[in-house]
Protein backbone atom coordinates (compact mmCIF):
# COMPACT_ATOMS: atom_id res chain seq x y z
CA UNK A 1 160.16 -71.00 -274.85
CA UNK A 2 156.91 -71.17 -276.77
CA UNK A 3 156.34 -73.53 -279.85
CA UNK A 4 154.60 -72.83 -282.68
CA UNK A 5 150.63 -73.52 -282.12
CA UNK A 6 150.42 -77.71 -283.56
CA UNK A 7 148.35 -78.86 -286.05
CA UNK A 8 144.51 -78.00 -285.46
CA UNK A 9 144.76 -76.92 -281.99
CA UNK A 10 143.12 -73.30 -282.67
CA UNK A 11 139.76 -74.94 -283.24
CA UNK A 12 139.83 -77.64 -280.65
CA UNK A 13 138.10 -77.46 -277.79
CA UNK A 14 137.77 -80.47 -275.33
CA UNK A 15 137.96 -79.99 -270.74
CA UNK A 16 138.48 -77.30 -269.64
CA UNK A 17 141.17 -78.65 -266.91
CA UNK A 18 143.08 -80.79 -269.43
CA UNK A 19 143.17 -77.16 -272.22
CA UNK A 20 144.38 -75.56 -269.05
CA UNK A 21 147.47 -77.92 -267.60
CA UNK A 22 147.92 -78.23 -272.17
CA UNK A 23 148.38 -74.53 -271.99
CA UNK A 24 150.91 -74.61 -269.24
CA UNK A 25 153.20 -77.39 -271.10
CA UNK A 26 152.64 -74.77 -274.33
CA UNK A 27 153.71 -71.96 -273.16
CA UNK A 28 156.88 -73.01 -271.11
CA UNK A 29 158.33 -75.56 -273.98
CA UNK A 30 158.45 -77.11 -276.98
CA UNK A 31 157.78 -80.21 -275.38
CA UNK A 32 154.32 -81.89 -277.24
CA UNK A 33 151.00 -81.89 -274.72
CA UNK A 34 148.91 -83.83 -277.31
CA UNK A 35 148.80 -87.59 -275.19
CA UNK A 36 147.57 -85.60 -272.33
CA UNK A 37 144.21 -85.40 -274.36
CA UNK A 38 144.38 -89.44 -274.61
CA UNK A 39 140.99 -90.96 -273.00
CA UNK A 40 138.72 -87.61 -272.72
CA UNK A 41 136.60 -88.99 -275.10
CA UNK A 42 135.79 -91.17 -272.29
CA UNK A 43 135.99 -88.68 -269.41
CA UNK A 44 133.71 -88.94 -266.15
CA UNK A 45 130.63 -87.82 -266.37
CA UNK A 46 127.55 -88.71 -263.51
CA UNK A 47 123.76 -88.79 -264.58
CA UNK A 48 122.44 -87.47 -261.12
CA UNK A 49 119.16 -88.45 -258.52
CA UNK A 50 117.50 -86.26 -261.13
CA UNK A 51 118.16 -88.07 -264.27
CA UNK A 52 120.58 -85.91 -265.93
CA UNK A 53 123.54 -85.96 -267.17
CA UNK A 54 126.21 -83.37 -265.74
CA UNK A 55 129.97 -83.17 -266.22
CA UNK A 56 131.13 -81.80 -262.77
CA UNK A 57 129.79 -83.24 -259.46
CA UNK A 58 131.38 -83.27 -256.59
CA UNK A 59 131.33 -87.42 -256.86
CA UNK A 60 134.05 -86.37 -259.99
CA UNK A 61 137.63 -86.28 -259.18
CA UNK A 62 140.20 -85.17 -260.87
CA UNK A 63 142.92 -87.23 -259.45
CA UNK A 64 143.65 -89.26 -262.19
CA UNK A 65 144.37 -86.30 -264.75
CA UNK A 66 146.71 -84.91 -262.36
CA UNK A 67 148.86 -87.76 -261.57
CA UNK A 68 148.97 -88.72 -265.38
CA UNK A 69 150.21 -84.98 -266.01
CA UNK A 70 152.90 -85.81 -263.56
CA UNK A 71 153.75 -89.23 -264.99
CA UNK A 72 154.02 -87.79 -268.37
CA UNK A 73 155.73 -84.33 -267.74
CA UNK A 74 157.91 -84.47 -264.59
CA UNK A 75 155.30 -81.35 -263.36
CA UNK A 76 153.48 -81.88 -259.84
CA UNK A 77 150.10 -80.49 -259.79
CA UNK A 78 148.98 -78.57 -256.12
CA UNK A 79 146.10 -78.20 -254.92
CA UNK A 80 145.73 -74.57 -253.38
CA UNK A 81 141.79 -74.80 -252.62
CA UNK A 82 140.75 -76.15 -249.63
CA UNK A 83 137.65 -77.74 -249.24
CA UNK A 84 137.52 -78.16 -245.68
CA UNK A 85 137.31 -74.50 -245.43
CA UNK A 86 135.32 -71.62 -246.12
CA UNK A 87 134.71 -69.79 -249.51
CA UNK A 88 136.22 -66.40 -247.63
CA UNK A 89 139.61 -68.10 -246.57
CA UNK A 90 140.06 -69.74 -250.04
CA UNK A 91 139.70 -66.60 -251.75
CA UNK A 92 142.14 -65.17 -249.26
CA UNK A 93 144.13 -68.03 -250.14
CA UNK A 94 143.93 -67.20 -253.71
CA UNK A 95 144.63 -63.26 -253.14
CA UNK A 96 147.78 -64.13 -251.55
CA UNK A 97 149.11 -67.00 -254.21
CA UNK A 98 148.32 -63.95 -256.93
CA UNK A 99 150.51 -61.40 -254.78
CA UNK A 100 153.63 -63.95 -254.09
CA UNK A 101 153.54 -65.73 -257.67
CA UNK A 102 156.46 -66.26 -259.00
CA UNK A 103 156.89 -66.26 -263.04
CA UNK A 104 157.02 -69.91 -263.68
CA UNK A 105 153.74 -69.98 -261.65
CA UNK A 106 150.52 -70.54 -263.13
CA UNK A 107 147.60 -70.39 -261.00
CA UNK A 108 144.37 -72.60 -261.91
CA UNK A 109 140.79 -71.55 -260.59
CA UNK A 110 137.48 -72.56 -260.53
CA UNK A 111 134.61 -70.27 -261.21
CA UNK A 112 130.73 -70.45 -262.55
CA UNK A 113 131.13 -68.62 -265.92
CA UNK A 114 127.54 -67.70 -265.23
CA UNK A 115 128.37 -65.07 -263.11
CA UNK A 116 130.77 -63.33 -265.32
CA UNK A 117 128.33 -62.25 -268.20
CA UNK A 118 131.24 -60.20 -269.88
CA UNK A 119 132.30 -63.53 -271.37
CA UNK A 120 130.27 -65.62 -274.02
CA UNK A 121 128.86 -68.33 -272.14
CA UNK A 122 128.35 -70.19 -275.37
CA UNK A 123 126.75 -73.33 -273.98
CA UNK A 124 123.80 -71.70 -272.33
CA UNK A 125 124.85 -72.89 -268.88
CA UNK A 126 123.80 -72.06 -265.63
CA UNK A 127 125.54 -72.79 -263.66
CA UNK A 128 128.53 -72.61 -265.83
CA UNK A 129 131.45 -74.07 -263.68
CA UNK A 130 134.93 -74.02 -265.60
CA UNK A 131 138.36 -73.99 -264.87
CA UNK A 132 140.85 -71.29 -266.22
CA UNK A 133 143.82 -69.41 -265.11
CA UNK A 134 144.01 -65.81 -263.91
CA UNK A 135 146.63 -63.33 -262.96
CA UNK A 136 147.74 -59.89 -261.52
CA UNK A 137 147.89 -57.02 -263.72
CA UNK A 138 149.62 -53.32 -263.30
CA UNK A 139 146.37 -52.55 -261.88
CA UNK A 140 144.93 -53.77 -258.64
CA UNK A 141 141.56 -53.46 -260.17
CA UNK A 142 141.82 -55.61 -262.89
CA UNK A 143 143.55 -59.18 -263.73
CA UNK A 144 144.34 -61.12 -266.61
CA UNK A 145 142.50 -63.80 -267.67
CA UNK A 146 143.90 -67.15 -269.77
CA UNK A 147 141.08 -69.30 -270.93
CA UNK A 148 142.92 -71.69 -273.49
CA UNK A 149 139.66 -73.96 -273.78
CA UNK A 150 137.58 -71.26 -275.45
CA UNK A 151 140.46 -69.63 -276.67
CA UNK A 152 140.60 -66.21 -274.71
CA UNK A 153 142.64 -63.93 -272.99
CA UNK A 154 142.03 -60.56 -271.77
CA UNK A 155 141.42 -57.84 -268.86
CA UNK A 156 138.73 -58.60 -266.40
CA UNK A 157 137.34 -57.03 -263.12
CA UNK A 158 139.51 -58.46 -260.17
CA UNK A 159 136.11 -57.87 -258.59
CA UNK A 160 134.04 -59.92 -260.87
CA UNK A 161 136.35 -62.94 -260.84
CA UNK A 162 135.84 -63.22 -256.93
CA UNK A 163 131.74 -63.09 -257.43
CA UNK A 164 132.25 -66.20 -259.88
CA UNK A 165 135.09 -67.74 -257.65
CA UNK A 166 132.36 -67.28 -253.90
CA UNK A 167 129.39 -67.83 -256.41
CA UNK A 168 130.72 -71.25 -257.70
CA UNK A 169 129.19 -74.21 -255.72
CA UNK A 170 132.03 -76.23 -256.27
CA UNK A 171 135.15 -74.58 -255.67
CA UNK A 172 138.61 -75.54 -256.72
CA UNK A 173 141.42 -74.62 -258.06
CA UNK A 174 145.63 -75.55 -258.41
CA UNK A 175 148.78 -74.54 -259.06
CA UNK A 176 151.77 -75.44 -261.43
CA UNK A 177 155.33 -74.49 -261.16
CA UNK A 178 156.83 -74.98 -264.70
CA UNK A 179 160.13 -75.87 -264.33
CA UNK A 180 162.16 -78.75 -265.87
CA UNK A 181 159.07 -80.06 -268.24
CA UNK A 182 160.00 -83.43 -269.33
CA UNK A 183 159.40 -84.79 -273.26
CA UNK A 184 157.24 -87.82 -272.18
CA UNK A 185 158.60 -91.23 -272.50
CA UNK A 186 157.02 -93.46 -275.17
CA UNK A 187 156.71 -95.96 -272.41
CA UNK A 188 154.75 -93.32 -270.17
CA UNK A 189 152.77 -92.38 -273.58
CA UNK A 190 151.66 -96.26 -274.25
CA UNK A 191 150.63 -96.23 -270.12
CA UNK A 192 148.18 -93.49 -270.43
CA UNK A 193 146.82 -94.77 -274.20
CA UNK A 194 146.11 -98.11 -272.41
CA UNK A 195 144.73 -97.35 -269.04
CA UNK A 196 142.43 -95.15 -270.84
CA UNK A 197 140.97 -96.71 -273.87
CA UNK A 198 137.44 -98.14 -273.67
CA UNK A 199 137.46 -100.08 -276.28
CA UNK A 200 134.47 -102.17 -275.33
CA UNK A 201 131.92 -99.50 -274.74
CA UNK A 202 130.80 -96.20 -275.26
CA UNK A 203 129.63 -94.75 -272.22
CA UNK A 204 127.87 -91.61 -272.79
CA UNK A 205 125.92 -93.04 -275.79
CA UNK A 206 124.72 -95.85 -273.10
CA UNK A 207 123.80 -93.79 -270.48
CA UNK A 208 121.79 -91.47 -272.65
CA UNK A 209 119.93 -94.75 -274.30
CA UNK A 210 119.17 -95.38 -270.66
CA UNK A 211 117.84 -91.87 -270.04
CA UNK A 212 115.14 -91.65 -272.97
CA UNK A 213 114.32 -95.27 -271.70
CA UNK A 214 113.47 -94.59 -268.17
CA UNK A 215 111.67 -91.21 -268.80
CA UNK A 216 109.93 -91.88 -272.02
CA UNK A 217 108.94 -95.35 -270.09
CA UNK A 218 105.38 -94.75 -269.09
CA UNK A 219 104.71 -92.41 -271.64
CA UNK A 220 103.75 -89.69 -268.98
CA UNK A 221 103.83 -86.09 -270.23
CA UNK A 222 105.25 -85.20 -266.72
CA UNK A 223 108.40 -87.60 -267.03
CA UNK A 224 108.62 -86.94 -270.63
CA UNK A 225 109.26 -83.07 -270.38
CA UNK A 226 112.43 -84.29 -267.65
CA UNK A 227 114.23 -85.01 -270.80
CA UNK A 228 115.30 -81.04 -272.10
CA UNK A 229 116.92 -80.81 -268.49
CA UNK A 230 118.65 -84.34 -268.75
CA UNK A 231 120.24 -83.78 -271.76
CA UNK A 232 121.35 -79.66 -271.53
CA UNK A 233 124.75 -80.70 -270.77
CA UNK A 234 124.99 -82.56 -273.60
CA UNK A 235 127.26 -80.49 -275.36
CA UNK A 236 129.29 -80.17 -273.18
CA UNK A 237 129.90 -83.67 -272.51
CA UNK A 238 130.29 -83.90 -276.33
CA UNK A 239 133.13 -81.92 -277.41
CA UNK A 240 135.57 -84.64 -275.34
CA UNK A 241 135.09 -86.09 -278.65
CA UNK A 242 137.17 -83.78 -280.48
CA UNK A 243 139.98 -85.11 -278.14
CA UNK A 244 140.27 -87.63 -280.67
CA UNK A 245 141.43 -85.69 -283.37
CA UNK A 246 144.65 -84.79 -281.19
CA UNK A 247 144.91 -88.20 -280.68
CA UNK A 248 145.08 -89.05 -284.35
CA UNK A 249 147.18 -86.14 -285.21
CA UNK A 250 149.55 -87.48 -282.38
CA UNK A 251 149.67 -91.08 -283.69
CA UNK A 252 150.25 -89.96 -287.35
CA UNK A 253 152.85 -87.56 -287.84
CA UNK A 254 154.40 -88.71 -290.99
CA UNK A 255 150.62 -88.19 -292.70
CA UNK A 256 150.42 -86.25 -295.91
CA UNK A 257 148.23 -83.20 -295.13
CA UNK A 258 145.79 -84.74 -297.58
CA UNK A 259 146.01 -87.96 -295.65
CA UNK A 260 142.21 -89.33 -296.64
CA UNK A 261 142.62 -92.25 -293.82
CA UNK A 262 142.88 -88.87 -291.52
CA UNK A 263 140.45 -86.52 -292.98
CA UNK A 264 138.14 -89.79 -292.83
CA UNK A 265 138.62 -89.80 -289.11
CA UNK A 266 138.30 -86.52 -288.66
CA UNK A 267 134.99 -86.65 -290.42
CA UNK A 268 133.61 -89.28 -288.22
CA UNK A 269 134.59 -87.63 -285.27
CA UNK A 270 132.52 -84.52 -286.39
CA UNK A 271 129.94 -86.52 -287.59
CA UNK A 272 129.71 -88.15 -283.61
CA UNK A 273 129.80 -84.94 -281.94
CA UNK A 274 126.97 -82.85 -284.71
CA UNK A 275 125.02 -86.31 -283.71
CA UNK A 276 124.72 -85.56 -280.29
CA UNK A 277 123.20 -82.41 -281.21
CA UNK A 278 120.55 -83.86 -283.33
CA UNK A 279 120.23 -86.22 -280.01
CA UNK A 280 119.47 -83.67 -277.99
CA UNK A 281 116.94 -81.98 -280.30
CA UNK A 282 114.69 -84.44 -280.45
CA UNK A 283 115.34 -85.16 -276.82
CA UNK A 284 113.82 -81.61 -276.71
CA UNK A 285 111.22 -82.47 -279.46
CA UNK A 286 109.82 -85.51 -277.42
CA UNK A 287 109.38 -83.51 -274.04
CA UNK A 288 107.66 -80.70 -275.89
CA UNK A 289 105.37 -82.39 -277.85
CA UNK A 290 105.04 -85.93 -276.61
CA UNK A 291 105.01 -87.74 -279.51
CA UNK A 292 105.84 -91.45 -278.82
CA UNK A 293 107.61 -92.27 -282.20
CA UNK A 294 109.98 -89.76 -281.90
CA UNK A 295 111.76 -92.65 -278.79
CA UNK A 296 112.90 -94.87 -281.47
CA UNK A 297 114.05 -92.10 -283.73
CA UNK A 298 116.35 -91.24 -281.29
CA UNK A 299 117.33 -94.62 -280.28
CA UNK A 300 118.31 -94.90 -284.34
CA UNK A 301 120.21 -92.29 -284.06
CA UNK A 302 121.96 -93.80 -280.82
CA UNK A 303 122.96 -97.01 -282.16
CA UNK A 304 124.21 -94.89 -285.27
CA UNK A 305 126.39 -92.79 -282.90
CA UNK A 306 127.63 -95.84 -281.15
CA UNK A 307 128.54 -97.69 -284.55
CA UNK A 308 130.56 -94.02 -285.45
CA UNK A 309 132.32 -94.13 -281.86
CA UNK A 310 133.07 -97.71 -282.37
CA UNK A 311 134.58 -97.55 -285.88
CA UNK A 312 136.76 -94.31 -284.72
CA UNK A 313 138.15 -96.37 -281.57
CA UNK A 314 139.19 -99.39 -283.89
CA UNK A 315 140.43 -96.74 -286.25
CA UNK A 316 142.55 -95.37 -283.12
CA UNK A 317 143.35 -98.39 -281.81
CA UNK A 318 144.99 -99.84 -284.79
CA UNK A 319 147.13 -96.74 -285.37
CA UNK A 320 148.29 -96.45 -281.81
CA UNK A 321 149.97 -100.10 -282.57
CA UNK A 322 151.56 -98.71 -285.45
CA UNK A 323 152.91 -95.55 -283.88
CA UNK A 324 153.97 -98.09 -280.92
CA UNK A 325 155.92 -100.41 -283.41
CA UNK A 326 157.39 -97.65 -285.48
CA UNK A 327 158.56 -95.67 -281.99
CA UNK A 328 160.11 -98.70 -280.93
CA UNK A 329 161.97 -99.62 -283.41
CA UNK A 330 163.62 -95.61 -283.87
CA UNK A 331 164.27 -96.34 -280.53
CA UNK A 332 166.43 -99.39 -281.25
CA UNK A 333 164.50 -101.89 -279.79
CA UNK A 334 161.20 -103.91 -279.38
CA UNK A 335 157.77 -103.27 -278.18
């Protein structure tokens, strides 16, 4: 059974992983996904040897999402791609989880959307690794394609899919049988809001501060034009942000549409993420032109993003108490 799409989901997108495993839980219940976005705000990120920042690495590990989608929804994630073995025998692999799927199957994999030009790669990436889910089709030629974090589905080359599956320098990929999916418990809800909220800090905001700093150090024209490829991932890395707005949405549900304490929020949250963008244009603007004012501009802008981020995680903080209080006490007893 399929629920109705919730509130603002249509425009939000966040990790590609997390919109997947969502998707799953959507599509096979009525049960609500929207905790499982708690803490991507924060989500792992590396700034590599080369100083830039980059959301997959194959220092990142996914662990921790998995075994929270567990905890909260009864559903065991495998792992079908192994990396102890050659590109040719995972896509073998792959060819013969497709053939012997059953219909409560979904099947996870990891490609560079580089390599598949047919689809809007609307971050400019290359290479463009993303996870989404795929499946056979009436015709051995073709498959269908669910990407729920860009919001697409459609027919595409069986052919095509395995150049970005052997072209991807990462690999990976997993498999969910949806069967039994469990309402999570507001105990299991509270785990995941704690263990993942940073109260304290704002991570990406810090590490690009430290970025400008090192490069923009010595004012060398050479270390100065490192910056455009430091920050290209920016955006990526930035739209985690809008996993707050599911997390408000979650916490509120007795809001009037008009809520202003929520459209506030909401504001701020698009106000953090837009930031980043102006971030990374004069990021761009400094390494093209060299102009050494231009560092403190952006470290303005920094400490305004950080005072944003901050005021939305007090914000969130102080209405994940309230939801907390009120949950336990329609449950009958205390917090």
């Amino acid at each position: 059974m399929m629920k109705q799409p919730l509130e603002g989901e249509e425009s939000i997108k966040v990790h590609c992983l997390i919109s997947c495993l969502c998707e799953i839980v959507k599509r096979n219940s009525s049960v609500d996904y929207r905790p499982f976005y708690f803490g991507v705000w924060d989500g792992d990120f590396v700034v590599n040897e080369n100083e830039e920042l980059s959301y997959f690495s194959k220092d990142i590990s996914h662990e921790g999402y998995l075994e929270w989608y567990a905890h909260l929804f009864g559903l065991p994630v495998q792992e079908w791609y192994d990396f102890s073995r050659s590109k040719a025998y995972n896509v073998e692999l792959l060819l013969h989880l497709l053939e012997e799927k059953p219909a409560h199957r979904s099947i996870i994999v990891h490609i560079d959307m580089a390599l598949m030009p047919e689809r809007e790669n609307k971050f400019h990436q290359k290479p463009f690794p993303h996870f989404l889910m795929i499946e056979k089709t009436d015709n051995e030629d073709e498959w269908f394609m669910c990407d729920p974090d860009f919001r697409w589905e459609g027919i595409v080359r069986r052919e095509r899919v395995l150049e970005a599956i052997s072209g991807n320098a990462f690999g990976g990929g997993y498999y969910i049988d949806a069967i039994d999916i469990q309402e999570p418990a507001r105990e299991k809800v509270e785990q995941l809001f704690l263990a993942t909220f940073k109260g304290d800090r704002n991570e990406l905001t810090t590490q690009i501060r430290g970025i400008v700093a090192r490069l923009s150090a010595g004012g060398e024209a050479e270390q100065l034009r490192r910056l455009t490829p430091s920050l290209r991932q920016l955006k990526v890395l930035a739209i985690r942000k809008y996993g707050y707005e599911h997390a408000f949405m979650y916490l509120m549900p007795e809001r009037d549409p008009s809520d202003s304490a929520f459209i506030r929020y909401c504001d701020l949250v698009e106000e953090l993420v837009q930031g980043y963008t102006t971030v990374q244009y004069l990021a761009i603007k400094l390494a093209t032109t060299h102009r050494m004012e231009l560092v403190e501009t952006i470290n303005t802008h920094l400490d305004r993003l950080d005072g944003v981020e901050t005021q939305i995680k007090q914000g969130l903080e102080q209405f994940f108490f309230r939801w907390r209080e009120r949950a336990a006490v329609e449950a009958g007893g205390r917090i």
